[in-house]
Protein backbone atom coordinates (compact mmCIF):
# COMPACT_ATOMS: atom_id res chain seq x y z
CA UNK A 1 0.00 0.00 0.00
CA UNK A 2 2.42 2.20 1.21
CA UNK A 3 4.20 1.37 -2.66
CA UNK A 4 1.53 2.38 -4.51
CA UNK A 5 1.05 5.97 -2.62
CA UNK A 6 4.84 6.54 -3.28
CA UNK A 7 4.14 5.86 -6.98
CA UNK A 8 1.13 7.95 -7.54
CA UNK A 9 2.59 10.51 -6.24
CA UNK A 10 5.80 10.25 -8.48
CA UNK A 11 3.70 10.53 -11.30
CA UNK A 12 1.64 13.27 -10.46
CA UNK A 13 4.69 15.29 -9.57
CA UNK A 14 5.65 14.60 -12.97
CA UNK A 15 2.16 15.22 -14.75
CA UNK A 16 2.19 18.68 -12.86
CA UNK A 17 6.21 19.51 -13.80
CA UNK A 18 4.87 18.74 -17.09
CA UNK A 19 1.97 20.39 -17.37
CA UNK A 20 3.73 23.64 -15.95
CA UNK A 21 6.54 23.48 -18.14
CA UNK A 22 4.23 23.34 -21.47
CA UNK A 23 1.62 26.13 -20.91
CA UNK A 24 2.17 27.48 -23.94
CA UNK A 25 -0.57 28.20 -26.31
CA UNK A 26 -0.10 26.22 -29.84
CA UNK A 27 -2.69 26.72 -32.63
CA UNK A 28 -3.98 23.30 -34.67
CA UNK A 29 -5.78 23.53 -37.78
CA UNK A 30 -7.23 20.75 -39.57
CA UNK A 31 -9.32 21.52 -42.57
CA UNK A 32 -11.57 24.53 -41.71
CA UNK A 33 -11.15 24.00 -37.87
CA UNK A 34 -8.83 25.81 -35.33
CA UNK A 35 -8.92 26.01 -31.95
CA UNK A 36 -5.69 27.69 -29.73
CA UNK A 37 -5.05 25.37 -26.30
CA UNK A 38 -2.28 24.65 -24.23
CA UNK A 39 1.00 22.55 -25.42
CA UNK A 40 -0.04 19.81 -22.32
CA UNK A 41 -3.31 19.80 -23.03
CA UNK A 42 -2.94 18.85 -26.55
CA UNK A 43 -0.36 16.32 -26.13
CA UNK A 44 -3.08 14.77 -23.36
CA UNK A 45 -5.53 14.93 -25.57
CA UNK A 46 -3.91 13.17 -28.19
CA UNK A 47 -2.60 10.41 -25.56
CA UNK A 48 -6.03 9.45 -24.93
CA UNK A 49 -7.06 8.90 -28.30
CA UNK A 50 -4.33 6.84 -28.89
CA UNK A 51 -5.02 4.83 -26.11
CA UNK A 52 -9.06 4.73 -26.77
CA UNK A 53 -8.16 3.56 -30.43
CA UNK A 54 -5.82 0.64 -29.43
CA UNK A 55 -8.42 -0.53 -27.08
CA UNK A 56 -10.85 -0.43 -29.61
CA UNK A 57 -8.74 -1.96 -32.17
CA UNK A 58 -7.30 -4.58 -29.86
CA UNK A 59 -11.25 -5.47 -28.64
CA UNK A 60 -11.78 -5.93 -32.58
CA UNK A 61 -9.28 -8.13 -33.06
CA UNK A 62 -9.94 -9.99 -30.50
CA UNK A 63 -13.70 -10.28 -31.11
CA UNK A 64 -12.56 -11.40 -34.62
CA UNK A 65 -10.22 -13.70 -33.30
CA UNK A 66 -13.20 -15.41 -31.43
CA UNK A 67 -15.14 -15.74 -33.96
């Protein structure tokens, strides 16, 4: 138990270092769309799609797999 608090911790010291350390505003464009947000956010953001679309992908495959 004790562990695991030292480790979540550890990484939310590092999230926040992070996330201080890119506050910068960055402007993406795709097509017609902008939108201005922060360097952290953005890199977040595109983290979790990453991760939603392996899931998804792996859950296909598996699902095919099965079948």
């Amino acid at each position: 138990m004790r562990f695991y608090l030292i480790v979540v911790l550890a990484l939310a010291t590092i999230a926040l270092v992070f996330t201080i350390q890119n506050v910068a505003a960055v402007d993406v464009t795709f097509l017609v769309w902008t939108v201005t947000m922060s360097r952290a956010l953005l890199i977040m953001f595109v983290l979790a799609i990453g991760f939603l679309l392996g899931w998804f992908l792996h859950s296909y495959y598996s699902y095919r797999t099965k079948r």
